[in-house]
PDB file of N, CA and C in Angstrom:
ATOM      1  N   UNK A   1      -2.093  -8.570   5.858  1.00  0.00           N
ATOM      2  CA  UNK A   1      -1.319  -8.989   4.709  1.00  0.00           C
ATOM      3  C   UNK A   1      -1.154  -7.782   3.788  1.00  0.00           C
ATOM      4  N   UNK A   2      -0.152  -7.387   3.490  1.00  0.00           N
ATOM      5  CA  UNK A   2       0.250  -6.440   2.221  1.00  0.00           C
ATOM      6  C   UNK A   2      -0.239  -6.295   0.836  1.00  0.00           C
ATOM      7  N   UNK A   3      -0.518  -5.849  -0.206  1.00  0.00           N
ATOM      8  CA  UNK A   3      -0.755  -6.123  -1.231  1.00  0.00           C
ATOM      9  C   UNK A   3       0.573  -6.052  -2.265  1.00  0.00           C
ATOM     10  N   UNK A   4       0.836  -6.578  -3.550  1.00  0.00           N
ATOM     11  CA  UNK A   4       1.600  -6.190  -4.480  1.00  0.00           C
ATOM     12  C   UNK A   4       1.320  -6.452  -5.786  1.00  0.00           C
ATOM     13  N   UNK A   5       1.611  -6.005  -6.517  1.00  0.00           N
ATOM     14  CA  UNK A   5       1.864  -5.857  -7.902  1.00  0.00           C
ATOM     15  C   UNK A   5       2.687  -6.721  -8.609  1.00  0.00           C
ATOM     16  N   UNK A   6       1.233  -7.053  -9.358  1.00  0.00           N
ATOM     17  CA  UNK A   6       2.105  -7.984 -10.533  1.00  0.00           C
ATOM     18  C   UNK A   6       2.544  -7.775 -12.026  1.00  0.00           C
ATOM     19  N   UNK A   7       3.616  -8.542 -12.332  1.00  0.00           N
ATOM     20  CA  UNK A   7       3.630  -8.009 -13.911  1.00  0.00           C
ATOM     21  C   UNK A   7       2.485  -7.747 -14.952  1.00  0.00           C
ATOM     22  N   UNK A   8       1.038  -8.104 -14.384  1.00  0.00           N
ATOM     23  CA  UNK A   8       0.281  -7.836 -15.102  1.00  0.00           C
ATOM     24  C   UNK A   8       0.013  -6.070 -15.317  1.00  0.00           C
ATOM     25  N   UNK A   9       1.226  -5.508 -14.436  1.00  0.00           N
ATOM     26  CA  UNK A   9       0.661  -3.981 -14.096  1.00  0.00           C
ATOM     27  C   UNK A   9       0.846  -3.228 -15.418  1.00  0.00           C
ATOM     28  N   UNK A  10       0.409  -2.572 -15.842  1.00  0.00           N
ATOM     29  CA  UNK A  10       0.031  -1.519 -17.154  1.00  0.00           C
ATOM     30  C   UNK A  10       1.106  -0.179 -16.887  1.00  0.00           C
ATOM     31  N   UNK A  11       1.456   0.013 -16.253  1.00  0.00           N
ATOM     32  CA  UNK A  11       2.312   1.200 -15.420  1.00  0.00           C
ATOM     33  C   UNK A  11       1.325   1.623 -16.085  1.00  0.00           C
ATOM     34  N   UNK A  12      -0.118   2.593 -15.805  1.00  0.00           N
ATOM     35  CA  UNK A  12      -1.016   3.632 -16.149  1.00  0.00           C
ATOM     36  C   UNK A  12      -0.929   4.634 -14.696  1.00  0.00           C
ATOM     37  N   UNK A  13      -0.368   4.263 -13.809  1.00  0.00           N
ATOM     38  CA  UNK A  13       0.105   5.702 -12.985  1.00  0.00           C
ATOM     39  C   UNK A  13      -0.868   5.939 -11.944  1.00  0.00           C
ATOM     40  N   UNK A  14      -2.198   5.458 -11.964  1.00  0.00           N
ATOM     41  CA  UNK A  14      -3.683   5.732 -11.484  1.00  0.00           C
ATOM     42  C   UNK A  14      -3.380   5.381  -9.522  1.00  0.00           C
ATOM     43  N   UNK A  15      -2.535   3.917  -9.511  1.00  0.00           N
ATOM     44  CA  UNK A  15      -2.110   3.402  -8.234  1.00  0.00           C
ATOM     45  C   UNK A  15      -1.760   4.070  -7.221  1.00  0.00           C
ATOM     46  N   UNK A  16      -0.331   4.873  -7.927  1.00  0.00           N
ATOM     47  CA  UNK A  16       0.712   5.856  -6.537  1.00  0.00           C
ATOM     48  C   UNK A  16       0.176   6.641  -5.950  1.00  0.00           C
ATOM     49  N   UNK A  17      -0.971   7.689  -6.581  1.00  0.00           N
ATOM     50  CA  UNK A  17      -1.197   8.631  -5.928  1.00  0.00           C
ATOM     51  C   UNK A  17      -2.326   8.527  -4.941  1.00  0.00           C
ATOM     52  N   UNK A  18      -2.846   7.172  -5.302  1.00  0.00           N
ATOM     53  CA  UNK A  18      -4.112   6.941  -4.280  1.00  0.00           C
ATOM     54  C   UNK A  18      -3.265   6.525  -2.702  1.00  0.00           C
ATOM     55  N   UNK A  19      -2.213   5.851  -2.882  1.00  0.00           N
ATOM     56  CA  UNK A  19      -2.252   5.319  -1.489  1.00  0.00           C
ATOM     57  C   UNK A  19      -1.539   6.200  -0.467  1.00  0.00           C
ATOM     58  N   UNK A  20      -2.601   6.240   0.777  1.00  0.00           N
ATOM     59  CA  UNK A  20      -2.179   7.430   1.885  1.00  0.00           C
ATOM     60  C   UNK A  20      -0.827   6.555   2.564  1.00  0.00           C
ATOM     61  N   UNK A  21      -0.252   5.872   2.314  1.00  0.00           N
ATOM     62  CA  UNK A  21       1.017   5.760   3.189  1.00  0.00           C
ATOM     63  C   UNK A  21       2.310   5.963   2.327  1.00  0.00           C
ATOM     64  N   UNK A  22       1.942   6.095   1.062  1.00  0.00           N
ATOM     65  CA  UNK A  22       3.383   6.108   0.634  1.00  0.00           C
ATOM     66  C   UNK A  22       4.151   4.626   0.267  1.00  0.00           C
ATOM     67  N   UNK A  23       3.071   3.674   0.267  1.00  0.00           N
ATOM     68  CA  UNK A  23       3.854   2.382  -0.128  1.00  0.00           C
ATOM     69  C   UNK A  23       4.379   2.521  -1.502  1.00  0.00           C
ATOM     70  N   UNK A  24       3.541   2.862  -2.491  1.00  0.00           N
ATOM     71  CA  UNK A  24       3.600   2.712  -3.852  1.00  0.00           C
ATOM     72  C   UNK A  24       4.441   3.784  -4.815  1.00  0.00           C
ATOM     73  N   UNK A  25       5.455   2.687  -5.313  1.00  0.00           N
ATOM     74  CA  UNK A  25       6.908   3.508  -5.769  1.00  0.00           C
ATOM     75  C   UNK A  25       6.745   2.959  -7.307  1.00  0.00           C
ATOM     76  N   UNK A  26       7.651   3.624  -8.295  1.00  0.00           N
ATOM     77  CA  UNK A  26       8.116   2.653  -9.386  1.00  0.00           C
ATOM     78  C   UNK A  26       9.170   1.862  -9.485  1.00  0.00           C
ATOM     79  N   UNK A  27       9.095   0.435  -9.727  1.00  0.00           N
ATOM     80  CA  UNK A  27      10.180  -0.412  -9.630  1.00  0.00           C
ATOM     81  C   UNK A  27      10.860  -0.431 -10.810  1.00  0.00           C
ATOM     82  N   UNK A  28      11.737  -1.429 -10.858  1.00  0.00           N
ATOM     83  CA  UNK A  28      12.851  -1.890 -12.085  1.00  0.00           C
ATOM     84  C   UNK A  28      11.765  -1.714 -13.443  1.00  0.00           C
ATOM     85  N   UNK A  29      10.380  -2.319 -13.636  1.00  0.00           N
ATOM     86  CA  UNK A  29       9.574  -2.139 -15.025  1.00  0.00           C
ATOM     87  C   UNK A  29       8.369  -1.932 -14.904  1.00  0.00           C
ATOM     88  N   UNK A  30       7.854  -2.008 -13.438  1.00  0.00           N
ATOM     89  CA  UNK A  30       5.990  -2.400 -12.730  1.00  0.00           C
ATOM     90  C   UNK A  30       6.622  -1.505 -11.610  1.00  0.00           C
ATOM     91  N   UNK A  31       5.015  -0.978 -10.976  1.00  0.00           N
ATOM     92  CA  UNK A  31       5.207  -0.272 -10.205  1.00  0.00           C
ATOM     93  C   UNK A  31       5.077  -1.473  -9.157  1.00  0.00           C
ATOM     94  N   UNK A  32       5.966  -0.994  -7.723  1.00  0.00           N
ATOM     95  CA  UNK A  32       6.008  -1.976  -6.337  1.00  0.00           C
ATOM     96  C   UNK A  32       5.533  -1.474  -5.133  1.00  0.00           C
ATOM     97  N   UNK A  33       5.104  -1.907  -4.431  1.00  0.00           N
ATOM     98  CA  UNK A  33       4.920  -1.577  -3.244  1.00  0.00           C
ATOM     99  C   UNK A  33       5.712  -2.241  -1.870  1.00  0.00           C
ATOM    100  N   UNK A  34       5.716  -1.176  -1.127  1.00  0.00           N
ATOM    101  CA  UNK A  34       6.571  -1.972  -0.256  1.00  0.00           C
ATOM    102  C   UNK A  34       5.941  -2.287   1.303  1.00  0.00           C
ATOM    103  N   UNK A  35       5.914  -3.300   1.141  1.00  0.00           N
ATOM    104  CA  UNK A  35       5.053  -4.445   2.909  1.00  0.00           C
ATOM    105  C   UNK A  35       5.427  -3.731   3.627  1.00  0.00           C
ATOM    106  N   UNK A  36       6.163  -2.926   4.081  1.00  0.00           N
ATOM    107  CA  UNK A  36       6.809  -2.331   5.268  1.00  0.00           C
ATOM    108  C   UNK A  36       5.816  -0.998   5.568  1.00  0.00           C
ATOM    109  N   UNK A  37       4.934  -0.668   4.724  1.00  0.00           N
ATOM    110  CA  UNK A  37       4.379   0.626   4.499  1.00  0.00           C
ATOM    111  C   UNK A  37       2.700   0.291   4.090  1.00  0.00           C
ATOM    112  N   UNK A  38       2.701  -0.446   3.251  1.00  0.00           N
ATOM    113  CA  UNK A  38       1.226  -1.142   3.087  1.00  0.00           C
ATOM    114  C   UNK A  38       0.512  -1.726   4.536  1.00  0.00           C
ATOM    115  N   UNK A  39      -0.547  -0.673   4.497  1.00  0.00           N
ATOM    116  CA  UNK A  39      -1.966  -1.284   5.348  1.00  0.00           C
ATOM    117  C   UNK A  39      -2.877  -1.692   4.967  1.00  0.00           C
ATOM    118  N   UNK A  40      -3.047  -1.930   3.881  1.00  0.00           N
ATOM    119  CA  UNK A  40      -4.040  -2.268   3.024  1.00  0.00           C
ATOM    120  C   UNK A  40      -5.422  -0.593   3.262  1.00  0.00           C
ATOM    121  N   UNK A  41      -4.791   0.149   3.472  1.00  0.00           N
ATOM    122  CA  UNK A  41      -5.862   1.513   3.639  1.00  0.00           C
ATOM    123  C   UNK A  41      -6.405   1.246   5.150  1.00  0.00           C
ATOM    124  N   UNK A  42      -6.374   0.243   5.874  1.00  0.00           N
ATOM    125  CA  UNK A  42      -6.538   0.004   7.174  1.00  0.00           C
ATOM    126  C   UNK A  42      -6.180   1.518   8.177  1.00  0.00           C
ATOM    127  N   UNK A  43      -6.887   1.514   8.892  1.00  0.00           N
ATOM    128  CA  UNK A  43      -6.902   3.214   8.873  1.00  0.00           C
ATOM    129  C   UNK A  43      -7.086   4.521   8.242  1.00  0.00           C
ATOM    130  N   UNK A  44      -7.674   4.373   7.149  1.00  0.00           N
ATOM    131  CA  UNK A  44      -8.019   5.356   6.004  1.00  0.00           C
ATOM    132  C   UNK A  44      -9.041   5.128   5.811  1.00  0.00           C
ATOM    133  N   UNK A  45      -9.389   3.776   4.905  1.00  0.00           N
ATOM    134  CA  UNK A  45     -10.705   3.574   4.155  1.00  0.00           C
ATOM    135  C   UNK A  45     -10.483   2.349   4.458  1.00  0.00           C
ATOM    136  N   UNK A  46     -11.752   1.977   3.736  1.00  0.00           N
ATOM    137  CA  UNK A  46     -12.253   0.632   4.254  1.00  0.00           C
ATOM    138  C   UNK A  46     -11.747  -0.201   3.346  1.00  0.00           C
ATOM    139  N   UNK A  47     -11.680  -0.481   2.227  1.00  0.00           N
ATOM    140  CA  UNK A  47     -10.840  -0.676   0.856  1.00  0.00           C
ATOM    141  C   UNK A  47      -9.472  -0.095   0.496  1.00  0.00           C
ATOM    142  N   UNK A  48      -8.724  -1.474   0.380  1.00  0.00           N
ATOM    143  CA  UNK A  48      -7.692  -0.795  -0.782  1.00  0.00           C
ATOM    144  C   UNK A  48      -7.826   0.048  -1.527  1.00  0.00           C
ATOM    145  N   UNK A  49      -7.631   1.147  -1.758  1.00  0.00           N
ATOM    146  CA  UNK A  49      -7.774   2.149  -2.800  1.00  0.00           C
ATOM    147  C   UNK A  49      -6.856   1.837  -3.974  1.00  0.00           C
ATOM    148  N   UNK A  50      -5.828   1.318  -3.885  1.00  0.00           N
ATOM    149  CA  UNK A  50      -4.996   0.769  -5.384  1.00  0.00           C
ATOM    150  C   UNK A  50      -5.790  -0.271  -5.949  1.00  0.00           C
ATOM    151  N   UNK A  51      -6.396  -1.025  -5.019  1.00  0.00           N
ATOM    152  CA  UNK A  51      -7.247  -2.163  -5.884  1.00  0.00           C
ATOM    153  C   UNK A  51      -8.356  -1.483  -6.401  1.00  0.00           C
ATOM    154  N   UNK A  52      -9.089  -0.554  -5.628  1.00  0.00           N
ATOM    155  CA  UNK A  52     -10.601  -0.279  -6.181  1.00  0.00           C
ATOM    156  C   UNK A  52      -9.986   0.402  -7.664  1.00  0.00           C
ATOM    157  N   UNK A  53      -9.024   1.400  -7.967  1.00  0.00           N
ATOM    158  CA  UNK A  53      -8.733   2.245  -9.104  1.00  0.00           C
ATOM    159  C   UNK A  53      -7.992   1.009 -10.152  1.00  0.00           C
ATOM    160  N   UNK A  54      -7.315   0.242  -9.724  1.00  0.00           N
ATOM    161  CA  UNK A  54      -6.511  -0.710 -11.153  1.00  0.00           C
ATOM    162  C   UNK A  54      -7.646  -0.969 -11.628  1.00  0.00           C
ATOM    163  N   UNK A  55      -7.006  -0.705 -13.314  1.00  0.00           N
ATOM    164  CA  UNK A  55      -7.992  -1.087 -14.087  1.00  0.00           C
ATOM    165  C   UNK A  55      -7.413  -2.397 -14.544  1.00  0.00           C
ATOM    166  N   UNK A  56      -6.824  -3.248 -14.747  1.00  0.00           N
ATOM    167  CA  UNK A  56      -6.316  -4.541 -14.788  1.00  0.00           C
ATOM    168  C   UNK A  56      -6.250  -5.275 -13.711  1.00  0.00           C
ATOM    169  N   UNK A  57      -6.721  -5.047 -12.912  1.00  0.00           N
ATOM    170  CA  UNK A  57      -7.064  -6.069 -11.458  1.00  0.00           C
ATOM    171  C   UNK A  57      -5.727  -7.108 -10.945  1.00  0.00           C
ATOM    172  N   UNK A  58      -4.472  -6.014 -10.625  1.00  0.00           N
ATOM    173  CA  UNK A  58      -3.075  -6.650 -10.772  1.00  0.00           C
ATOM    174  C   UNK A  58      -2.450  -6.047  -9.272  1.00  0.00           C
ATOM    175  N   UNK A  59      -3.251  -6.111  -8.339  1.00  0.00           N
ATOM    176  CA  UNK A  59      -3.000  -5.729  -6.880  1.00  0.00           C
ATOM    177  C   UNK A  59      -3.556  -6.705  -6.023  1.00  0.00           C
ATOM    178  N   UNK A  60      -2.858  -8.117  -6.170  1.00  0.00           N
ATOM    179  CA  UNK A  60      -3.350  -9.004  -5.599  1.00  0.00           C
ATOM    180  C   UNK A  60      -2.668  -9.201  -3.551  1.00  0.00           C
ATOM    181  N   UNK A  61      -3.313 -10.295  -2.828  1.00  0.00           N
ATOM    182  CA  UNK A  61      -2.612 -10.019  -1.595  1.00  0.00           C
ATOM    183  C   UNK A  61      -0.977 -10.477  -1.757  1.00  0.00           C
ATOM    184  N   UNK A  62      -0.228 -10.579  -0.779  1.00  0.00           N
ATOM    185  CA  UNK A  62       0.738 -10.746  -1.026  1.00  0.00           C
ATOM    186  C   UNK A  62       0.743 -12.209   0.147  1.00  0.00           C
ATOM    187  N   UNK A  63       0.955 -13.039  -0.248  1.00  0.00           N
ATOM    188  CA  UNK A  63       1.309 -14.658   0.910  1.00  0.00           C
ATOM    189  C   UNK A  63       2.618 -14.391   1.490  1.00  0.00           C
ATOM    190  N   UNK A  64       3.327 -13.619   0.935  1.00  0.00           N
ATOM    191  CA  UNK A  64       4.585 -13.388   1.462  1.00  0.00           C
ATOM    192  C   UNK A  64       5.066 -12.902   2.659  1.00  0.00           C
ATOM    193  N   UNK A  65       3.627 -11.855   2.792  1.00  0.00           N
ATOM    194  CA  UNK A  65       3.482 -10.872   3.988  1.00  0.00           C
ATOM    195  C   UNK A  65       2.415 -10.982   4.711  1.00  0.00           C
ATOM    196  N   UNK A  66       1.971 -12.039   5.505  1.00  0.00           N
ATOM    197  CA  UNK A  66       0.400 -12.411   6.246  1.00  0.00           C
ATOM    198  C   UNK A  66       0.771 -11.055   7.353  1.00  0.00           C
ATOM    199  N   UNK A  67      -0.461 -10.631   7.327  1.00  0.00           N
ATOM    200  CA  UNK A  67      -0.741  -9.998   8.709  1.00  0.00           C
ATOM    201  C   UNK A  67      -2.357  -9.880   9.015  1.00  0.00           C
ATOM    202  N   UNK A  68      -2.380 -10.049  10.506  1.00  0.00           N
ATOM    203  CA  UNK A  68      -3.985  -9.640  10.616  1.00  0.00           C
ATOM    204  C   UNK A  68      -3.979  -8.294  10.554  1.00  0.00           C
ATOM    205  N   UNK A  69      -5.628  -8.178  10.895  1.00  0.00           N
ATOM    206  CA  UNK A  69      -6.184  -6.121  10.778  1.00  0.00           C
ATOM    207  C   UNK A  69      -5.506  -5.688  11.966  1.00  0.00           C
ATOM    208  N   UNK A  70      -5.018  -6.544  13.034  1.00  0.00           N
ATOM    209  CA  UNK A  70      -4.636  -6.089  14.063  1.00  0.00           C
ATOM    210  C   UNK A  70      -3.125  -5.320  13.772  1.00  0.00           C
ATOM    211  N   UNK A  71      -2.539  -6.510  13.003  1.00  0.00           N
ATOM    212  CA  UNK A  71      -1.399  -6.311  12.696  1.00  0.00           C
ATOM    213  C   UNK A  71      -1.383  -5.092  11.655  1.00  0.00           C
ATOM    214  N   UNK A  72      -2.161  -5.063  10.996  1.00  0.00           N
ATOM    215  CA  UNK A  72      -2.173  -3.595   9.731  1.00  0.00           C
ATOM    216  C   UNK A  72      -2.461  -2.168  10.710  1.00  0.00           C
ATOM    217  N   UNK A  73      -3.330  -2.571  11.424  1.00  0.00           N
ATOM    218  CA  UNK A  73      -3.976  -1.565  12.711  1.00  0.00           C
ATOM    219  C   UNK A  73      -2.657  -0.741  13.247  1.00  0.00           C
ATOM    220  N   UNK A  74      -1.495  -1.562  13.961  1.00  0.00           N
ATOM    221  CA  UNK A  74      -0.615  -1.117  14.607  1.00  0.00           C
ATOM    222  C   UNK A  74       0.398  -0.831  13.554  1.00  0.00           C
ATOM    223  N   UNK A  75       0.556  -1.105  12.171  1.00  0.00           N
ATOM    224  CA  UNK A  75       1.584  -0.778  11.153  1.00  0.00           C
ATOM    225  C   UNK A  75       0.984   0.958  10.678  1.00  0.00           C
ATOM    226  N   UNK A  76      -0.022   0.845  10.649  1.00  0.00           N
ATOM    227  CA  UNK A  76      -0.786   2.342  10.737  1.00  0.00           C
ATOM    228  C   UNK A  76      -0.770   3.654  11.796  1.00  0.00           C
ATOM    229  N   UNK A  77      -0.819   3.234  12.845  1.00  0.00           N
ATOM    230  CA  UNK A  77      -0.540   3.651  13.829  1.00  0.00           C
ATOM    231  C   UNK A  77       1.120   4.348  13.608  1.00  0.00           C
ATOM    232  N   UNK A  78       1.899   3.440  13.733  1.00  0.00           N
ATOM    233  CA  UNK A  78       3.397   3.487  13.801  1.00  0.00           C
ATOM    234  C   UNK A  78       3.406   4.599  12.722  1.00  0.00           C
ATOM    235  N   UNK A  79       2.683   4.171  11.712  1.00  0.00           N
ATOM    236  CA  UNK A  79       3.156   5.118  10.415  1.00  0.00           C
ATOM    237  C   UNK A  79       3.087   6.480  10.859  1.00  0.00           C
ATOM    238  N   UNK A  80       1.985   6.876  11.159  1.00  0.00           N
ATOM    239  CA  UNK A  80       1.145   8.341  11.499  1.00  0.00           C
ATOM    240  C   UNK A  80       1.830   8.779  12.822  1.00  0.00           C
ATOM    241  N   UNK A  81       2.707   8.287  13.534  1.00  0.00           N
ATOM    242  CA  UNK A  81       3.276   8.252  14.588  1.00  0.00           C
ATOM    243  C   UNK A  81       4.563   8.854  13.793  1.00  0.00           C
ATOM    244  N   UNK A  82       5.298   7.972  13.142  1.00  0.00           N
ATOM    245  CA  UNK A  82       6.486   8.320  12.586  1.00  0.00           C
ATOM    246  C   UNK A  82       6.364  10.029  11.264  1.00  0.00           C
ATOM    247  N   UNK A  83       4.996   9.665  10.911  1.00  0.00           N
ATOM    248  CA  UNK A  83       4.565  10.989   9.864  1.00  0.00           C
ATOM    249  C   UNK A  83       4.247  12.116  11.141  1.00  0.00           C
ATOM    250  N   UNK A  84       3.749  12.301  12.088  1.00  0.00           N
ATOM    251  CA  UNK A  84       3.651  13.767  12.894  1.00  0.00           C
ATOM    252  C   UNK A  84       4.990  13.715  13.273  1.00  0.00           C
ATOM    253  N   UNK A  85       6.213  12.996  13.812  1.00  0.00           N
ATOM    254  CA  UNK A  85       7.489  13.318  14.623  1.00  0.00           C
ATOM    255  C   UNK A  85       8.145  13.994  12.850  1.00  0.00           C
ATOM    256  N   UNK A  86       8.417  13.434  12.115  1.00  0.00           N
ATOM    257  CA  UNK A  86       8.385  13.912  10.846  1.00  0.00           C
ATOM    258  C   UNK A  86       8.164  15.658  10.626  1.00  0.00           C
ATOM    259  N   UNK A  87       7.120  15.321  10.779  1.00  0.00           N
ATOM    260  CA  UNK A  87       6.497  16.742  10.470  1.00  0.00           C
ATOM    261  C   UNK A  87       7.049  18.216  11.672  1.00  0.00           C
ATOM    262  N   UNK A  88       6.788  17.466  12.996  1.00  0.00           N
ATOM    263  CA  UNK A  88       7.137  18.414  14.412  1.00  0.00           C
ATOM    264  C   UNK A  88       8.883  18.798  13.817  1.00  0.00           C
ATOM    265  N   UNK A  89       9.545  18.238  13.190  1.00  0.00           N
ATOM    266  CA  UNK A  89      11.265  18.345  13.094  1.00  0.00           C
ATOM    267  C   UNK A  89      11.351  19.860  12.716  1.00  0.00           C
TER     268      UNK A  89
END
């Protein structure tokens, strides 16, 4: 399952730079993340790293986007797959 951001977000900035995939952008007024890119750190760390740093506790899961670890497992994969062909260009 993905995480996202709620209007409770503070825009304090602390979020974007933690997450290793690149989910976390600034939206229309709150910062967003986007499911397509969120592993929940699945392959990195063992923890969300946007959740452990919010200091307003506003990185809740997302119901919108169920996935198992399996499913985050292979969205990780793909990523780091698509980040070295990336990089080889």
């Amino acid at each position: 399952m993905a995480l996202k951001i709620t209007d409770q977000c503070i825009n304090c900035d602390v979020c974007e730079p933690e997450c290793p995939n690149d989910a976390i952008s600034m939206g229309p007024e709150v910062y967003v993340i986007d499911f397509r890119r969120c592993t929940e750190c699945v392959g990195h760390f063992d923890k969300p790293q946007c959740q452990e740093v919010c200091p307003v506790d506003c990185i809740p899961l997302d119901p919108e986007h169920v996935e198992t670890r399996e499913e985050l497992r292979a969205k990780y994969e793909r990523l780091e797959r698509e980040k070295a062909s990336a990089e080889g260009d």
